[in-house]
Protein backbone atom coordinates (compact mmCIF):
# COMPACT_ATOMS: atom_id res chain seq x y z
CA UNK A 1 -5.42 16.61 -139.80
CA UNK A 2 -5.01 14.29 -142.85
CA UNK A 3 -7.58 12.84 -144.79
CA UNK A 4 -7.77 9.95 -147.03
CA UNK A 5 -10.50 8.17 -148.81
CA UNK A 6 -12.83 10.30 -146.48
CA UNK A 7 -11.43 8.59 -143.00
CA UNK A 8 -9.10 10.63 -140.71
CA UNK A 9 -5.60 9.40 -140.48
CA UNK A 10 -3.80 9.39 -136.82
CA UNK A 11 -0.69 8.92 -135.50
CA UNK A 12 -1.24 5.62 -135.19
CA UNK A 13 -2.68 2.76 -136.94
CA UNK A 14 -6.19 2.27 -135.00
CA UNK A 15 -7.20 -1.20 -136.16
CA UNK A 16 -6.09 -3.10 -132.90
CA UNK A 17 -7.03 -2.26 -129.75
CA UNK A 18 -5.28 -3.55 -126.63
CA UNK A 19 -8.08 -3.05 -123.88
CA UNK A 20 -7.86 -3.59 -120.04
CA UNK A 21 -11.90 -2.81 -119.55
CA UNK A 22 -11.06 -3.85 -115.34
CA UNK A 23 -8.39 -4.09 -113.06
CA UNK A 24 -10.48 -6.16 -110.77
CA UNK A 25 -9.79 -10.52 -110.74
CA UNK A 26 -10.52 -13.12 -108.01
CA UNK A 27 -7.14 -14.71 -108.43
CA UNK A 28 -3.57 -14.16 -106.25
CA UNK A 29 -1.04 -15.53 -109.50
CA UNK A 30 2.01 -15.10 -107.33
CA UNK A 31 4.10 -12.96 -110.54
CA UNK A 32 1.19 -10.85 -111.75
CA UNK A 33 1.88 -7.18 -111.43
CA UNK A 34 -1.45 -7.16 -108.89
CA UNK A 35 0.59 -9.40 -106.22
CA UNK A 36 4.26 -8.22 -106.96
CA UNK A 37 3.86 -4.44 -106.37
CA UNK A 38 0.20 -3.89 -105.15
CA UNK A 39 0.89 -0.44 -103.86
CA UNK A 40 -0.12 1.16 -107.31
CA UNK A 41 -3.12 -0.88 -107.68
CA UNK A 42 -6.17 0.83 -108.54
CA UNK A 43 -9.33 -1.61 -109.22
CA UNK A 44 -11.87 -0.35 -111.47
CA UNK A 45 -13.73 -0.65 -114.62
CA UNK A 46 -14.51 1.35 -118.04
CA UNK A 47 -18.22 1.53 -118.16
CA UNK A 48 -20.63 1.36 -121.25
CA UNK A 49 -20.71 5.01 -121.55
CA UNK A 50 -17.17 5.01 -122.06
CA UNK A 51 -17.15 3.00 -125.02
CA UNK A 52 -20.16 4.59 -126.57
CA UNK A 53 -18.00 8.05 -126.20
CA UNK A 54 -14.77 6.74 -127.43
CA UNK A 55 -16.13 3.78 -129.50
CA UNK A 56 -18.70 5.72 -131.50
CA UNK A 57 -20.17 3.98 -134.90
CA UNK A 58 -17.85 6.11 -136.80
CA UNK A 59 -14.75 5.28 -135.21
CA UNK A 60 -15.47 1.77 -135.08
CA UNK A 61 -15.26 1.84 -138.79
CA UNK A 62 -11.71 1.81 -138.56
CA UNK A 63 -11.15 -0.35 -136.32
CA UNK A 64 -11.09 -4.16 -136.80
CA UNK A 65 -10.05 -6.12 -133.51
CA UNK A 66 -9.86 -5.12 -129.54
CA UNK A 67 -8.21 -7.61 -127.24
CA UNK A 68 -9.67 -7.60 -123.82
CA UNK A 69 -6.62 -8.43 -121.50
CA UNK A 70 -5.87 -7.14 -118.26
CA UNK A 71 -2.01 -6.29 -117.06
CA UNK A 72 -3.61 -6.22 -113.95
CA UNK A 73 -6.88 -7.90 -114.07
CA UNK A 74 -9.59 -9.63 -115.37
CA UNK A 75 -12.36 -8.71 -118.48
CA UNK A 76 -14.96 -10.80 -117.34
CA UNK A 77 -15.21 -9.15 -113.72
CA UNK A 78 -15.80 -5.52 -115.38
CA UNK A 79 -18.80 -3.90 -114.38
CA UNK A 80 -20.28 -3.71 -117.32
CA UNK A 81 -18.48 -5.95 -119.49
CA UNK A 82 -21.76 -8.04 -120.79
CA UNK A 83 -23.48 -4.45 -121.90
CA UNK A 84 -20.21 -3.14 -123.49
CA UNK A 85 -19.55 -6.51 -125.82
CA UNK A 86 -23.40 -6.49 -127.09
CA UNK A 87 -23.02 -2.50 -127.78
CA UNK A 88 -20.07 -3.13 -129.78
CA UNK A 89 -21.08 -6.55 -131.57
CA UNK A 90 -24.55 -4.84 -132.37
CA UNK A 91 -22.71 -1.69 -133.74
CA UNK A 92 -19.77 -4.13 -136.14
CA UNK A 93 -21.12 -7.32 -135.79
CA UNK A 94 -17.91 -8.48 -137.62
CA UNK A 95 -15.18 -7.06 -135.30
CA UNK A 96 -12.90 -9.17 -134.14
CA UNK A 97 -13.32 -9.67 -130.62
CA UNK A 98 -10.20 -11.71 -128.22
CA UNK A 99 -11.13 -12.37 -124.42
CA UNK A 100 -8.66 -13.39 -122.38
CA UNK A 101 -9.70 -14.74 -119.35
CA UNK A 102 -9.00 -17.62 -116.03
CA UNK A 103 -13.07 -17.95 -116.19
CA UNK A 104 -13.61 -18.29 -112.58
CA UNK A 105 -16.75 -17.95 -111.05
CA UNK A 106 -19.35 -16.50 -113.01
CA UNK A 107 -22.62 -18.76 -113.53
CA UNK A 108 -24.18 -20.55 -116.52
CA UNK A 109 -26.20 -17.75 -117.04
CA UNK A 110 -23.95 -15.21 -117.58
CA UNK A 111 -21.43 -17.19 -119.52
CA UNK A 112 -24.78 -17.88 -122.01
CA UNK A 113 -25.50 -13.98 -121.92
CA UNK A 114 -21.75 -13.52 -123.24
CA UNK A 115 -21.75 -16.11 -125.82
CA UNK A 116 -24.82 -15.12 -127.63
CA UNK A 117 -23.26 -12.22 -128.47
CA UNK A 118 -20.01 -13.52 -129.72
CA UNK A 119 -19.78 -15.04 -133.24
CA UNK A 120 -17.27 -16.87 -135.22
CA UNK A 121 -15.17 -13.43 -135.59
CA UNK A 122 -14.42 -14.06 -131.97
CA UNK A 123 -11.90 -16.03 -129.75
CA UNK A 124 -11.67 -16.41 -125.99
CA UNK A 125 -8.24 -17.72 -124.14
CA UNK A 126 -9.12 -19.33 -121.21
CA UNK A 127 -5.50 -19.32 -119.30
CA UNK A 128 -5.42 -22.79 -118.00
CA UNK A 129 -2.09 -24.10 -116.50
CA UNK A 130 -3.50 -27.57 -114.75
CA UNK A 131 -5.80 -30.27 -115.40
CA UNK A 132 -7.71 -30.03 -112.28
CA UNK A 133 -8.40 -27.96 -109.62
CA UNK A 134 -5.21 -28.82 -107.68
CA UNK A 135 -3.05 -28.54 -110.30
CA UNK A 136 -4.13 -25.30 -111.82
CA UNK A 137 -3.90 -23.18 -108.48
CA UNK A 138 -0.70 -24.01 -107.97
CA UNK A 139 -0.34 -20.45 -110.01
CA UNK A 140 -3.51 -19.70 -110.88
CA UNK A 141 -4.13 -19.21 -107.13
CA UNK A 142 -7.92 -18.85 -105.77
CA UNK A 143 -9.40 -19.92 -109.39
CA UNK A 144 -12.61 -22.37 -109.50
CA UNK A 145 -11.95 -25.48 -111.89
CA UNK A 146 -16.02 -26.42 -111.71
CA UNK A 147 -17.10 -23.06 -112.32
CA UNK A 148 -14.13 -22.96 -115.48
CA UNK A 149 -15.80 -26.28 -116.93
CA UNK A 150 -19.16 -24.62 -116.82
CA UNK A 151 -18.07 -21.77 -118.33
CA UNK A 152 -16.37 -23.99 -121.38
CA UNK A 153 -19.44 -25.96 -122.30
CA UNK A 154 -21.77 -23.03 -121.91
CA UNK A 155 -20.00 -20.84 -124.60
CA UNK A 156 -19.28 -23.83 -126.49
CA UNK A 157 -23.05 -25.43 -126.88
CA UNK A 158 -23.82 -21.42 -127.06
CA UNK A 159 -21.41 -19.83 -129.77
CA UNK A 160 -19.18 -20.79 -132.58
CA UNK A 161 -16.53 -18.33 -131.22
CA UNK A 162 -13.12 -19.96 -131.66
CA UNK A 163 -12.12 -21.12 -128.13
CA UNK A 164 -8.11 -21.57 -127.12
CA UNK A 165 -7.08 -23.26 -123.85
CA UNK A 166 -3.72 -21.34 -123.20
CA UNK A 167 -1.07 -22.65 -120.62
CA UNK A 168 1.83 -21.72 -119.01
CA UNK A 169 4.85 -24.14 -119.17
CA UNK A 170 5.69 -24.50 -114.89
CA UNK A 171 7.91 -27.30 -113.36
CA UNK A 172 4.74 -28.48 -111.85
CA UNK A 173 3.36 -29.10 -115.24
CA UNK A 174 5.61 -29.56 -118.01
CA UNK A 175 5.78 -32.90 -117.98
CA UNK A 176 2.05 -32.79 -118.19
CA UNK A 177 1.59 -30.98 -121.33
CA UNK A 178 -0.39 -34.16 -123.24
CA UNK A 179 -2.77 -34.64 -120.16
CA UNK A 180 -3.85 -30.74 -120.65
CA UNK A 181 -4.03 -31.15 -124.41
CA UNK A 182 -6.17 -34.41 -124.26
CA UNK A 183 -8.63 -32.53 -121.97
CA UNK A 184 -8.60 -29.26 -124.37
CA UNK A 185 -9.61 -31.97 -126.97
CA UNK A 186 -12.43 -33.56 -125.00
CA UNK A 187 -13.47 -30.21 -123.61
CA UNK A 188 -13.84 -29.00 -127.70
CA UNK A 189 -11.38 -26.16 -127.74
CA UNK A 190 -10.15 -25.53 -130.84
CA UNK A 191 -6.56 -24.08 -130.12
CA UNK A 192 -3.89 -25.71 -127.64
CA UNK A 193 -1.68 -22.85 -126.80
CA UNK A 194 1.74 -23.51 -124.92
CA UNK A 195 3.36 -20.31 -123.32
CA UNK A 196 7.08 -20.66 -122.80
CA UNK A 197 7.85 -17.97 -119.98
CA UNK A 198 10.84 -15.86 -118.56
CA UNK A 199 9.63 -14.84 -115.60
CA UNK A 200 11.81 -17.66 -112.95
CA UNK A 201 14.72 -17.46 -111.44
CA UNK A 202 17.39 -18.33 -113.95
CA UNK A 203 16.70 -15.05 -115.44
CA UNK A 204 15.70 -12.39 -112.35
CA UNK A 205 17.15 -13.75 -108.93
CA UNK A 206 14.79 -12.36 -107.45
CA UNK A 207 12.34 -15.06 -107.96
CA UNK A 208 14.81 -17.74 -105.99
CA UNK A 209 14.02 -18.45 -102.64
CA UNK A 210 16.77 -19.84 -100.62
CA UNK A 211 18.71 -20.33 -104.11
CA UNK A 212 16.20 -21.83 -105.99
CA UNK A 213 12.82 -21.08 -108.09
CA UNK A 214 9.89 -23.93 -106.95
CA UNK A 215 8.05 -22.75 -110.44
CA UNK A 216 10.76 -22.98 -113.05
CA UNK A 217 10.59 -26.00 -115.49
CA UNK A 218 13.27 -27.33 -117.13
CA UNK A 219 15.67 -25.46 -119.39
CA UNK A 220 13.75 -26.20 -122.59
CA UNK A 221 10.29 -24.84 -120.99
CA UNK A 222 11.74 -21.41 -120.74
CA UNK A 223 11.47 -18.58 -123.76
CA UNK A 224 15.22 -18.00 -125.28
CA UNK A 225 14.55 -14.51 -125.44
CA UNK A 226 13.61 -11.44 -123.44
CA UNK A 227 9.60 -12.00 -123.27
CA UNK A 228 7.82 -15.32 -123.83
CA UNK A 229 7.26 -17.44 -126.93
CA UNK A 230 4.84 -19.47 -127.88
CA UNK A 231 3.11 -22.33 -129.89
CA UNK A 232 -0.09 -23.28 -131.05
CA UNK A 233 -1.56 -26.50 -131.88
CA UNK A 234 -4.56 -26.12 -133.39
CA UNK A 235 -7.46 -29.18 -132.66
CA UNK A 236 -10.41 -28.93 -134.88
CA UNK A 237 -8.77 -27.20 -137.90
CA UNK A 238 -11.11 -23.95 -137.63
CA UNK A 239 -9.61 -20.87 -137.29
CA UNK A 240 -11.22 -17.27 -137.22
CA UNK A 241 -13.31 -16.15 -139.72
CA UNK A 242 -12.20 -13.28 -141.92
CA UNK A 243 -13.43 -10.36 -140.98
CA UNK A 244 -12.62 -8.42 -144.22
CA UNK A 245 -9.27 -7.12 -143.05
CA UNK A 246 -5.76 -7.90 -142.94
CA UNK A 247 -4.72 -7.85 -139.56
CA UNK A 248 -0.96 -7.73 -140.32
CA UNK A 249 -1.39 -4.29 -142.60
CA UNK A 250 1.47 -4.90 -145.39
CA UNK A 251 1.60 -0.97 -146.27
CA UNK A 252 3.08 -0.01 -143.05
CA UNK A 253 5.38 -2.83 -143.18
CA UNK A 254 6.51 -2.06 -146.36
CA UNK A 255 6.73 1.50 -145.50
CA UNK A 256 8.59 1.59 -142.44
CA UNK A 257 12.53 2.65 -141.87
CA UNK A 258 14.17 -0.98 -141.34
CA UNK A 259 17.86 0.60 -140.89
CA UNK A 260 16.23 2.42 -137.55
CA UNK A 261 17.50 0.79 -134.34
CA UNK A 262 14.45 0.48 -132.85
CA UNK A 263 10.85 -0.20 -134.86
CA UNK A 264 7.83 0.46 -132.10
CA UNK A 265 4.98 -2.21 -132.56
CA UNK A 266 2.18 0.67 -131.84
CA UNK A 267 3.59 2.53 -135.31
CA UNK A 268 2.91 -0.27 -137.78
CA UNK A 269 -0.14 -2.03 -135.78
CA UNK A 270 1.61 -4.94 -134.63
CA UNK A 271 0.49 -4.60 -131.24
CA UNK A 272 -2.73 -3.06 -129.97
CA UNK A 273 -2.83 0.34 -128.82
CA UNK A 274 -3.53 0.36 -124.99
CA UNK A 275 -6.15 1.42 -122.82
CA UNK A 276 -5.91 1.24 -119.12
CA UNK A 277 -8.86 0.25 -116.71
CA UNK A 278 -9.00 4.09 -115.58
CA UNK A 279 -9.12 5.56 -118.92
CA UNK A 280 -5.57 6.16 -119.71
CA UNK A 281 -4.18 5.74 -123.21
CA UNK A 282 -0.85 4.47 -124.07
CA UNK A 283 0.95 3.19 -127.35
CA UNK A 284 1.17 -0.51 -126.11
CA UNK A 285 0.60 -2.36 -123.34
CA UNK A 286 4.49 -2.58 -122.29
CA UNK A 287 4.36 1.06 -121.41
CA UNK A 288 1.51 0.74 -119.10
CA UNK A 289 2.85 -2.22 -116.88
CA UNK A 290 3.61 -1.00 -113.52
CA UNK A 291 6.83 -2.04 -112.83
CA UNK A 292 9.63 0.64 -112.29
CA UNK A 293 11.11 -0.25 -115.82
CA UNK A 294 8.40 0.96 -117.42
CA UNK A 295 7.37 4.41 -118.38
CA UNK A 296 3.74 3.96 -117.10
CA UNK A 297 4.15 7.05 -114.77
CA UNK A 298 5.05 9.18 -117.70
CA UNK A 299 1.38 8.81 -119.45
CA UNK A 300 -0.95 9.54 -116.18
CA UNK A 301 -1.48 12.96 -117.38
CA UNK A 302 -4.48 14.43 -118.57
CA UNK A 303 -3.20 14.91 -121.98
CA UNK A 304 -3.94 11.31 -122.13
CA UNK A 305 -6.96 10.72 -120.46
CA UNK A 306 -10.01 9.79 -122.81
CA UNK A 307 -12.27 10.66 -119.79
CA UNK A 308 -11.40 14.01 -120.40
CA UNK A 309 -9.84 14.26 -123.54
CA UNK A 310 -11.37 13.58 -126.77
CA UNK A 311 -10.05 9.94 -128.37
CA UNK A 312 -9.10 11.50 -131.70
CA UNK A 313 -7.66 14.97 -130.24
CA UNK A 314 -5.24 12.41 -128.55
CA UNK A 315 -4.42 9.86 -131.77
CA UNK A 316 -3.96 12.99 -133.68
CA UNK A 317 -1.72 14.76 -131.11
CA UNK A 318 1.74 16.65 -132.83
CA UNK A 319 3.31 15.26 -129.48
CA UNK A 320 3.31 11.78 -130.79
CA UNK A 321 6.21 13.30 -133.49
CA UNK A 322 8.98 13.29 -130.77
CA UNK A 323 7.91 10.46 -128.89
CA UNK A 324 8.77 8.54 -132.14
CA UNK A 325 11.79 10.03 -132.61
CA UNK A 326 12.43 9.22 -128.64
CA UNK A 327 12.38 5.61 -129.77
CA UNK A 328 14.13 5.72 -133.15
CA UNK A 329 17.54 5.43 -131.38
CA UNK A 330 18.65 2.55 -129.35
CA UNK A 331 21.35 3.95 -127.11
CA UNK A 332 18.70 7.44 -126.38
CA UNK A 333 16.06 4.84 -124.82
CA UNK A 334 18.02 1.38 -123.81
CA UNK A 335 16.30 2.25 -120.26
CA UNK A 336 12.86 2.96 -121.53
CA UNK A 337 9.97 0.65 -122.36
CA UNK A 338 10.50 0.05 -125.58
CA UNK A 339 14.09 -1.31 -126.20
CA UNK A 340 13.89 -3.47 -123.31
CA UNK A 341 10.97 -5.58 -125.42
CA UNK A 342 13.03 -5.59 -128.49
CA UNK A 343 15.98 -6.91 -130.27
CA UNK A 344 17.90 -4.66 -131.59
CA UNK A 345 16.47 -3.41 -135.34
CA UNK A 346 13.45 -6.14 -135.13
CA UNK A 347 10.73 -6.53 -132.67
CA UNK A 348 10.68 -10.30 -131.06
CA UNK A 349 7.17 -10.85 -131.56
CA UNK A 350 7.55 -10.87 -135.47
């Protein structure tokens, strides 16, 4: 175990936290993982308890932002979710906290419950891809466009958390990018985000039907690259507070082997480390998707269980020494996880 400056040092950087706290959501998006191979669905939640073990005071000192975000479902239909953001806003009142959410069909009430414990540290995504109820569940199938305007102006007369309206560019809507942005502007969001995809048929046939995809946009509207791209258009000029920390740590940037073929995200804490809804951990979110192109199967193994296994007995794991090496060649693991989510030498999200 190494020390420095009194605080333990892991395998990983542990500032950013990638956490699916439920599997469970009220929505039937036709290309999430929970409709395209349901047979490995498991719906459940991390409870309070869970986050006291793992998340203790002490740990929490190290770590500076947790993302809730579901590959499979939703934060704000976990269990417990209200009782696990006030634990850990009352224990670091300045971590960074990043909901992303459809926000259908929870009431006033709770919405107020959640945004009195969110600050201006905090962000919520609320993935919007219409401008009215017809129009957004044209994906975002079986979502509730009154009970997703309540939930806007209740946070936002409720909390200075930074609020971002994120959308997915579909034929059915990219020609009606303004009308969305005008409405994130009268709604008071502060961030317009625009989500270029890859997921249509121009790049896996297997979403044409009869020859064709009926939810790819035009040519422009898709991301160049293997995964999606994005911009942001910021409305109101705020932006997150500073939470004392640089979220993009320069050390391990400066440190790391840039004549490797392949640089893994969870090693320099460009991408949150990933817990799954049922208490698994994994390096990144990419390796706990369920599709078969994934190595999700590999890490359901007690050895990386923080139900049973102690959080820091698992960062601090020698194991982690040849998984790295696993990675550190392109041609060893062009069918695994990792390559498949980067170009080769440079990760596409930098």
């Amino acid at each position: 175990m190494n020390v420095n400056g009194g605080l333990i040092m892991y395998k990983f950087p542990i500032w950013h936290w990638h956490i699916e706290n439920s599997s469970i959501c009220s929505l039937r998006c036709p290309r999430c993982p929970r409709v395209e191979i349901p047979d490995t669905l498991v719906q459940t939640s991390l409870s309070l308890d869970f986050f006291k073990k793992n998340f203790n005071p002490g740990f929490l000192q190290e770590v500076w932002q947790i993302s809730f975000c579901g590959d499979d479902g939703d934060p704000i239909y976990g269990k417990e979710f209200l009782e696990i953001i006030e634990y850990l806003k009352i224990t670091k009142p300045n971590l960074s906290l990043r909901i992303i959410t459809n926000g259908s069909y929870r009431n006033e009430a709770w919405w107020k419950k959640l945004a009195a414990n969110l600050n201006q540290y905090d962000e919520i995504h609320f993935s919007l891809d219409g401008w009215d109820q017809q129009s957004n569940e044209k994906y975002r199938i079986n979502s509730n466009w009154d009970s997703i305007k309540t939930a806007v102006k209740t946070v936002r007369e409720n909390s200075n958390v930074i609020l971002t309206w994120a959308a997915i560019v579909f034929k059915y809507n990219q020609y009606d990018i303004m009308t969305m942005k005008d409405l994130a502007t009268k709604w008071n969001f502060d961030i317009f985000q625009i989500t270029y995809s890859t997921k249509f048929g121009s790049k896996y046939s297997n979403y044409n039907i009869e020859g064709s995809d009926d939810l790819e946009p035009a040519q422009q509207y898709i991301a160049k690259g293997h995964r999606f791209e994005r911009q942001i258009i910021n409305l109101t000029n705020r932006k997150l507070l500073d939470n004392g920390k640089n979220l993009i740590n320069t050390d391990l940037y400066t440190n790391i082997n840039r004549d490797s073929d392949i640089i893994p995200l969870c090693k320099i804490g460009n991408k949150g480390l990933y817990i799954s809804s049922d208490g698994y951990f994994y390096p990144c979110c990419w390796m706990a998707n369920r599709y078969n192109h994934t190595r999700w199967q590999e890490f359901r193994q007690p050895q990386y269980n923080l139900n049973t296994r102690n959080i820091g007995d698992i960062l601090k794991d020698e194991m982690w020494d040849d998984f790295f090496n696993s990675l550190n060649n392109y041609d060893e693991c062009k069918n695994k996880c990792c390559s498949q989510n980067f170009n080769k030498g440079y990760a596409t999200s930098w």
